[in-house]
C-alpha atoms as a PDB file:
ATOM      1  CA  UNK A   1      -0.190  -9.773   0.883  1.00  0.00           C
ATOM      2  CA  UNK A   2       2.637 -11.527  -0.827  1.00  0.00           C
ATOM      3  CA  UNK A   3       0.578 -13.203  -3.542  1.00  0.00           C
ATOM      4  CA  UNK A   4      -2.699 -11.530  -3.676  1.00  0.00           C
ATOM      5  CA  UNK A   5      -1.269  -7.624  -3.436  1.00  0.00           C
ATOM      6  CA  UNK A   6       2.583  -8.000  -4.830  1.00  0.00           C
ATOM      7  CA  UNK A   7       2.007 -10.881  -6.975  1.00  0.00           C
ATOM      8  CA  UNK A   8       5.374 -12.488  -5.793  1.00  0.00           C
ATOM      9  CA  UNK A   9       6.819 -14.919  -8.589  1.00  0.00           C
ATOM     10  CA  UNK A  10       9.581 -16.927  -7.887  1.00  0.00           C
ATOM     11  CA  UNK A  11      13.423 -15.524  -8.955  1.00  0.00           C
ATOM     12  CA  UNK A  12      12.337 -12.392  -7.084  1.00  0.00           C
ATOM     13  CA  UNK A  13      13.908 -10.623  -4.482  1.00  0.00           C
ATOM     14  CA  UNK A  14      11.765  -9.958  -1.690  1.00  0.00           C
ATOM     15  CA  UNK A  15      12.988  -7.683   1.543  1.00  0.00           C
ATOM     16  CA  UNK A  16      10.530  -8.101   4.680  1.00  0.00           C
ATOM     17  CA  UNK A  17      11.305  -5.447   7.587  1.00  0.00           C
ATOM     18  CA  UNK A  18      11.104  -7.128  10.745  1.00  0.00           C
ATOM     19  CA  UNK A  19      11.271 -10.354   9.153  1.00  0.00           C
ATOM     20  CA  UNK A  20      11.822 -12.286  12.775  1.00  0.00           C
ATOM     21  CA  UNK A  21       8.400 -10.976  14.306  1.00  0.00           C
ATOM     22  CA  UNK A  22       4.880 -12.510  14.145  1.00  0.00           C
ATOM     23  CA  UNK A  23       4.140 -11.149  10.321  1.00  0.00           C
ATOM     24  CA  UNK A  24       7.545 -11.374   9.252  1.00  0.00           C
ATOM     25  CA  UNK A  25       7.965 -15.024  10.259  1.00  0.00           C
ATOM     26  CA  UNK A  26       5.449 -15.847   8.208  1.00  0.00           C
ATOM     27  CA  UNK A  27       6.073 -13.582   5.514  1.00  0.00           C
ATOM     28  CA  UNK A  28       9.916 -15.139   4.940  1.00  0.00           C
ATOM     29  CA  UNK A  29       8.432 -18.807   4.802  1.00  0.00           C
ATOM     30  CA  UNK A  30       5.702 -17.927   1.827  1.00  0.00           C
ATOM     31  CA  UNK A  31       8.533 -15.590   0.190  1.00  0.00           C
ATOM     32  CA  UNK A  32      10.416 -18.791   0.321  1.00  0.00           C
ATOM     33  CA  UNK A  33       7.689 -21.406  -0.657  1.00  0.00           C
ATOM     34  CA  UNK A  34       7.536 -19.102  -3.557  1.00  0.00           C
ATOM     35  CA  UNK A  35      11.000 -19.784  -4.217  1.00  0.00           C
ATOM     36  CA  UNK A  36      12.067 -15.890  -3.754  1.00  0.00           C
ATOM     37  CA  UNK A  37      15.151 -14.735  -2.531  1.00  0.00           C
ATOM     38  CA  UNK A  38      14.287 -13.502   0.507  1.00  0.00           C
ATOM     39  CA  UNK A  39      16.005 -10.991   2.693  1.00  0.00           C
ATOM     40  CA  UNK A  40      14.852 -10.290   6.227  1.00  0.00           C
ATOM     41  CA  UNK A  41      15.715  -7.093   8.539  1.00  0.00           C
ATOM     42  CA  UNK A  42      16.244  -8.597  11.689  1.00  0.00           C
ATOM     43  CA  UNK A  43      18.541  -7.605  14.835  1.00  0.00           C
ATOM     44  CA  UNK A  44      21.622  -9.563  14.767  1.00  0.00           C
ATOM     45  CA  UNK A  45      20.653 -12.286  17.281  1.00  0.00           C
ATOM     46  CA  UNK A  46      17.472 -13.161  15.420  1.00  0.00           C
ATOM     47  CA  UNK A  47      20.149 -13.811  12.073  1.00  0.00           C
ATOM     48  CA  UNK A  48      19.951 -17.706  12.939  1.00  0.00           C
ATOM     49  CA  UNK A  49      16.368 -17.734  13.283  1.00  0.00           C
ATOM     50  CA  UNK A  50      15.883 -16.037  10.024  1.00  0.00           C
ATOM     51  CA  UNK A  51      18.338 -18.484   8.240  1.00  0.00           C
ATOM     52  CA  UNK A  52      16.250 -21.138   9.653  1.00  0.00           C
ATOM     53  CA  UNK A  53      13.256 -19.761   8.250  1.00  0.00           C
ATOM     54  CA  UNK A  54      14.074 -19.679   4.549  1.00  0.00           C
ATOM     55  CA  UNK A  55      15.917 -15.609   4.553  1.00  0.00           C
ATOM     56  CA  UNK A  56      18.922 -15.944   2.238  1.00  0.00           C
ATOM     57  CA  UNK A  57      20.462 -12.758   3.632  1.00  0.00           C
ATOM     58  CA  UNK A  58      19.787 -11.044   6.965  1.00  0.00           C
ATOM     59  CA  UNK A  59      20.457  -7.282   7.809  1.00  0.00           C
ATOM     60  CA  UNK A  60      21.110  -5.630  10.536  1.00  0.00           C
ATOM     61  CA  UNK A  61      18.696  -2.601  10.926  1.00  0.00           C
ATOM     62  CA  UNK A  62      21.062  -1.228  13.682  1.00  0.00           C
ATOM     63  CA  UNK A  63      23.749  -0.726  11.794  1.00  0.00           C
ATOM     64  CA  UNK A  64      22.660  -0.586   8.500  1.00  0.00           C
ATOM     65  CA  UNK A  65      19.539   1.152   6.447  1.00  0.00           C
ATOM     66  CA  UNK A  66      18.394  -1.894   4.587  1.00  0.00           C
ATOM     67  CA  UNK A  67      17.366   0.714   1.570  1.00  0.00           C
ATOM     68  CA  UNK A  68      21.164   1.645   0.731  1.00  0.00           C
ATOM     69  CA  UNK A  69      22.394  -2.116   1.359  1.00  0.00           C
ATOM     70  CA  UNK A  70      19.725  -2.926  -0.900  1.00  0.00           C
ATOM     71  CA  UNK A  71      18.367  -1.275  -4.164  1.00  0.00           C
ATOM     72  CA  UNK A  72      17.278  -3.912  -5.998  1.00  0.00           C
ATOM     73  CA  UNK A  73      14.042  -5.275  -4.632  1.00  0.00           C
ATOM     74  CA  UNK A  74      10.697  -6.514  -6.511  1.00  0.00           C
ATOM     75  CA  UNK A  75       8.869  -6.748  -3.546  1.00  0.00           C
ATOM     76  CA  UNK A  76       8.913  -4.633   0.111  1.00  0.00           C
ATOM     77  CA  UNK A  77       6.893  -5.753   2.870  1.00  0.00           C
ATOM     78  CA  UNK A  78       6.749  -3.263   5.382  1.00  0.00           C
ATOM     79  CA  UNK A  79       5.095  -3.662   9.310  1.00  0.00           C
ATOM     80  CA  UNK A  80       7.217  -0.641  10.489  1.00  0.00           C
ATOM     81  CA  UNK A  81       4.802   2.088   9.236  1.00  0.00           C
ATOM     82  CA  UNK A  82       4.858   5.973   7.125  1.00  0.00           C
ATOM     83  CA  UNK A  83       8.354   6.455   7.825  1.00  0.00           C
ATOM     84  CA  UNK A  84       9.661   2.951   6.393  1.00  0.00           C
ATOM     85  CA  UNK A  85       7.649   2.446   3.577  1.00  0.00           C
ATOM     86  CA  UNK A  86       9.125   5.807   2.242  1.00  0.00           C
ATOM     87  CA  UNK A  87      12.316   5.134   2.757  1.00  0.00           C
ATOM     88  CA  UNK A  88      12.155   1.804   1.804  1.00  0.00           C
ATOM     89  CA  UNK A  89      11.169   3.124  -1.635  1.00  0.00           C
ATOM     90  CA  UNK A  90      15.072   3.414  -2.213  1.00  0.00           C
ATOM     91  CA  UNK A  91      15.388  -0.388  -2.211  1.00  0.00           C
ATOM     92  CA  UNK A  92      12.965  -0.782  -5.037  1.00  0.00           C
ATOM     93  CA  UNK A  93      14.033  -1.439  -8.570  1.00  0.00           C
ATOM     94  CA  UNK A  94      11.907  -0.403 -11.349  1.00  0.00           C
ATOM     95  CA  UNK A  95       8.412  -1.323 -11.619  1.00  0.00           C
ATOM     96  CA  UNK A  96       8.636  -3.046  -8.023  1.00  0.00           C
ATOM     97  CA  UNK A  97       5.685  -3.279  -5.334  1.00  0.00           C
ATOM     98  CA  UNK A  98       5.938  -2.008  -1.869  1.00  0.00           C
ATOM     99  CA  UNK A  99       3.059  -3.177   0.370  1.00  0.00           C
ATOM    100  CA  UNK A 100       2.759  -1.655   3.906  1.00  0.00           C
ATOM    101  CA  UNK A 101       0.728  -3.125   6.706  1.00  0.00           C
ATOM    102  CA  UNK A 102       0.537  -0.189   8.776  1.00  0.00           C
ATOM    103  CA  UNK A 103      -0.894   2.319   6.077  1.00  0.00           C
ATOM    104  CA  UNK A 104       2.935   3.601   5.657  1.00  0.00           C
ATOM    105  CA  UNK A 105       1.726   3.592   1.676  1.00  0.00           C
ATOM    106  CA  UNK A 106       0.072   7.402   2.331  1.00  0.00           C
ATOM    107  CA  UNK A 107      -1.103   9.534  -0.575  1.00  0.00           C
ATOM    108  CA  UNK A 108       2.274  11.229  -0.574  1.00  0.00           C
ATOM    109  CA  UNK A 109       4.079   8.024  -0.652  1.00  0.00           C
ATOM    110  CA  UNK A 110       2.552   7.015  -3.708  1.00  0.00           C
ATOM    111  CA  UNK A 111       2.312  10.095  -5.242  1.00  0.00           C
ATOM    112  CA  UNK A 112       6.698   9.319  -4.500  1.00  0.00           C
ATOM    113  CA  UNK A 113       6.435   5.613  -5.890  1.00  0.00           C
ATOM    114  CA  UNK A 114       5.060   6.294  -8.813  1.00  0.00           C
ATOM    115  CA  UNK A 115       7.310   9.127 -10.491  1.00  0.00           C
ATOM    116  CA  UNK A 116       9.926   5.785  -9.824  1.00  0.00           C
ATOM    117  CA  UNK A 117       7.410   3.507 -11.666  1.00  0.00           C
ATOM    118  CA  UNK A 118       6.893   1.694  -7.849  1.00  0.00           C
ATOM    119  CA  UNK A 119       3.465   0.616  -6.813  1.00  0.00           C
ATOM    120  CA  UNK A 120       3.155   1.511  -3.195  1.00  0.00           C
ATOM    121  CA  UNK A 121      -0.517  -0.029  -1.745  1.00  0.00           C
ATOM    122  CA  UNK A 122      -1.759  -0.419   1.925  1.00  0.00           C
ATOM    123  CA  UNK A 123      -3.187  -4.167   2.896  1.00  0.00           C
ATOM    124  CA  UNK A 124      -5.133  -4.596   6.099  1.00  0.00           C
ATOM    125  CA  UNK A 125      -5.455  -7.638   7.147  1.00  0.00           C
ATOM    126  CA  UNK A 126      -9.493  -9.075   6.438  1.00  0.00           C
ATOM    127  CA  UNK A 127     -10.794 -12.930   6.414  1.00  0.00           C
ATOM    128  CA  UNK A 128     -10.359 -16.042   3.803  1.00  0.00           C
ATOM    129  CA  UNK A 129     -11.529 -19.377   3.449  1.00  0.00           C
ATOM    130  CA  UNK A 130      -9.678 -19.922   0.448  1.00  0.00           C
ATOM    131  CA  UNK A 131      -6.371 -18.064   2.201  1.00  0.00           C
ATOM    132  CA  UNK A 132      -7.087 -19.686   5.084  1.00  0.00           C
ATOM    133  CA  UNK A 133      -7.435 -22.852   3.782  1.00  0.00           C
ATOM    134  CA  UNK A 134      -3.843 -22.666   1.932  1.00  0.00           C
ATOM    135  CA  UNK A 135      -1.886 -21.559   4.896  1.00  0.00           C
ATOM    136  CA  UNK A 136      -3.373 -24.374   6.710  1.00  0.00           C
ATOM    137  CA  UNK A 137      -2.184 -26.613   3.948  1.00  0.00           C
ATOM    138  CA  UNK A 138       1.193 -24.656   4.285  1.00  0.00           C
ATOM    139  CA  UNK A 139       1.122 -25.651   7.674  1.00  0.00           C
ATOM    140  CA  UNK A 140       0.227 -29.592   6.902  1.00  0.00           C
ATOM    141  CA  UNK A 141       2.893 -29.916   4.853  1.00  0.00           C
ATOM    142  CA  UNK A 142       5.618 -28.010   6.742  1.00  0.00           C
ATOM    143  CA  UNK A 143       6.204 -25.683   4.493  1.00  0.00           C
ATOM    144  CA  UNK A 144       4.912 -23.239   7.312  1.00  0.00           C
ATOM    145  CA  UNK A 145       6.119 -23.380  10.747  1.00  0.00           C
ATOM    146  CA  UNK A 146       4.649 -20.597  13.535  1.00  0.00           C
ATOM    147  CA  UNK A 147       6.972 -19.787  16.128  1.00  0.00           C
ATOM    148  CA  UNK A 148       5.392 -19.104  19.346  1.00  0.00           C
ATOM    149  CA  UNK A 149       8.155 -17.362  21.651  1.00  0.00           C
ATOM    150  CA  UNK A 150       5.576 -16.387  24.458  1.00  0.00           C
ATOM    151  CA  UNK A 151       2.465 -18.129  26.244  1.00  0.00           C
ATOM    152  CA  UNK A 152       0.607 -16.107  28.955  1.00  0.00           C
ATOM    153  CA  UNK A 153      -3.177 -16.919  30.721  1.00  0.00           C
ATOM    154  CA  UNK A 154      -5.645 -14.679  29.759  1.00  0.00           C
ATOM    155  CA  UNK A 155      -5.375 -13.223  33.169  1.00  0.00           C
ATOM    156  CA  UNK A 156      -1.972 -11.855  32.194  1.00  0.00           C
ATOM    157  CA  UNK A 157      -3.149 -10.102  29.121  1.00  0.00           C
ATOM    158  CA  UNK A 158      -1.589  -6.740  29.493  1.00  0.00           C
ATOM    159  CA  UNK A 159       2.224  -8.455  29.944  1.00  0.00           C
ATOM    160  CA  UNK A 160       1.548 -10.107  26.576  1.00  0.00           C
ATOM    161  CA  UNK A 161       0.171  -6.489  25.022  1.00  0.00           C
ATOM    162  CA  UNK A 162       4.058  -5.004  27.061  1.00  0.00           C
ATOM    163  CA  UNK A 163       6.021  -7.725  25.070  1.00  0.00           C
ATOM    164  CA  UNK A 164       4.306  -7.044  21.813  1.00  0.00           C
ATOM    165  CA  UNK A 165       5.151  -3.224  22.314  1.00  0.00           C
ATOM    166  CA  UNK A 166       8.637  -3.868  22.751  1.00  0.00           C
ATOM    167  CA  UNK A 167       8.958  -4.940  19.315  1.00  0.00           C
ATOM    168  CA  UNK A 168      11.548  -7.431  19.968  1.00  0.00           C
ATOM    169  CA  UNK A 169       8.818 -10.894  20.092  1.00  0.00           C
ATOM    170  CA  UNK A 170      10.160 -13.340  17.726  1.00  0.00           C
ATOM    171  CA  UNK A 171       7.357 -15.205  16.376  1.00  0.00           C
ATOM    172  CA  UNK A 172       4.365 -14.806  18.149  1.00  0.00           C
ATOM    173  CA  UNK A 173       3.100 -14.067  21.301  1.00  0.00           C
ATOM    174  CA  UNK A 174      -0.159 -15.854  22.405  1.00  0.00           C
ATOM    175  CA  UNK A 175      -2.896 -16.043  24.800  1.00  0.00           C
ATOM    176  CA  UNK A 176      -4.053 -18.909  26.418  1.00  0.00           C
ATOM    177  CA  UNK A 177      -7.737 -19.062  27.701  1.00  0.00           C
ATOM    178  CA  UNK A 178      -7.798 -22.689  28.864  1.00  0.00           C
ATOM    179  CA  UNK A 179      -6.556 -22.953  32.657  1.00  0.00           C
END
């Protein structure tokens, strides 16, 4: 999403909403590879775990609207949905790329974006190699790190689907087949 959809460049300023979850994770360490300033929403006891995974700054969605703490974005990634990615429209400077994962980027949105010279796209998630092939490299060279904050057997598959509807998994959550 980062490279192939917002074309991230390094010296930009990147904000990722729920930058300590199983996308955002991720998200923050490319930003960073990049060499982006990266700025993660994150509640306040994920702040360290951010820090630790290349954010540079780290706000508080409970007490703050990350789009009126920050106004000067390049790049949004948002995993939040409609809502969000509007409002997260304020944060974007001129000629800046919002990219939703949730298909928050609606006709209406864009129809917003782009009277504010913002590009506002949807990206779901398809297959490859090549990608695949780079994050693994990522991964090699520990430049990428997944954090996994929850195991269950594939027997206790709906308690894994609970804690991913809580929305407050850092990292990932994943399912084990082997016994």
């Amino acid at each position: 999403m980062l490279v192939h959809q917002a074309n991230i460049k390094a010296g930009q300023r990147v904000l990722i909403h729920a930058a300590a979850g199983g996308v955002g994770h991720f998200a923050v360490q490319i930003a960073r590879y990049f060499k982006a300033n990266v700025i993660g929403t994150a509640s306040p006891e994920n702040h360290d775990f951010l820090r630790n995974m290349g954010a540079d700054e780290q706000i508080d969605y409970n007490h703050y609207n990350p789009a009126e703490v920050i106004m000067d974005a390049d790049i949004v990634l948002d995993s939040l949905g409609e809502e969000n990615t509007r409002n997260s429209l304020k944060a974007l400077k001129d000629g800046g790329t919002i990219v939703s994962i949730l298909g928050g980027a609606k006709e209406a949105v864009q129809e917003e974006a782009k009277k504010h010279n913002i590009t506002a796209k949807n990206y779901l998630v398809h297959s490859s190699a090549e990608d695949m092939e780079q994050l693994a490299n990522l991964m090699r060279d520990g430049h990428l790190r997944p954090h996994v904050s929850h195991v269950y057997t594939f027997e206790d598959l709906p308690k894994a689907h609970q804690q991913v509807e809580t929305h407050k998994t850092r990292g990932k959550v994943v399912v084990s087949l082997a016994e």
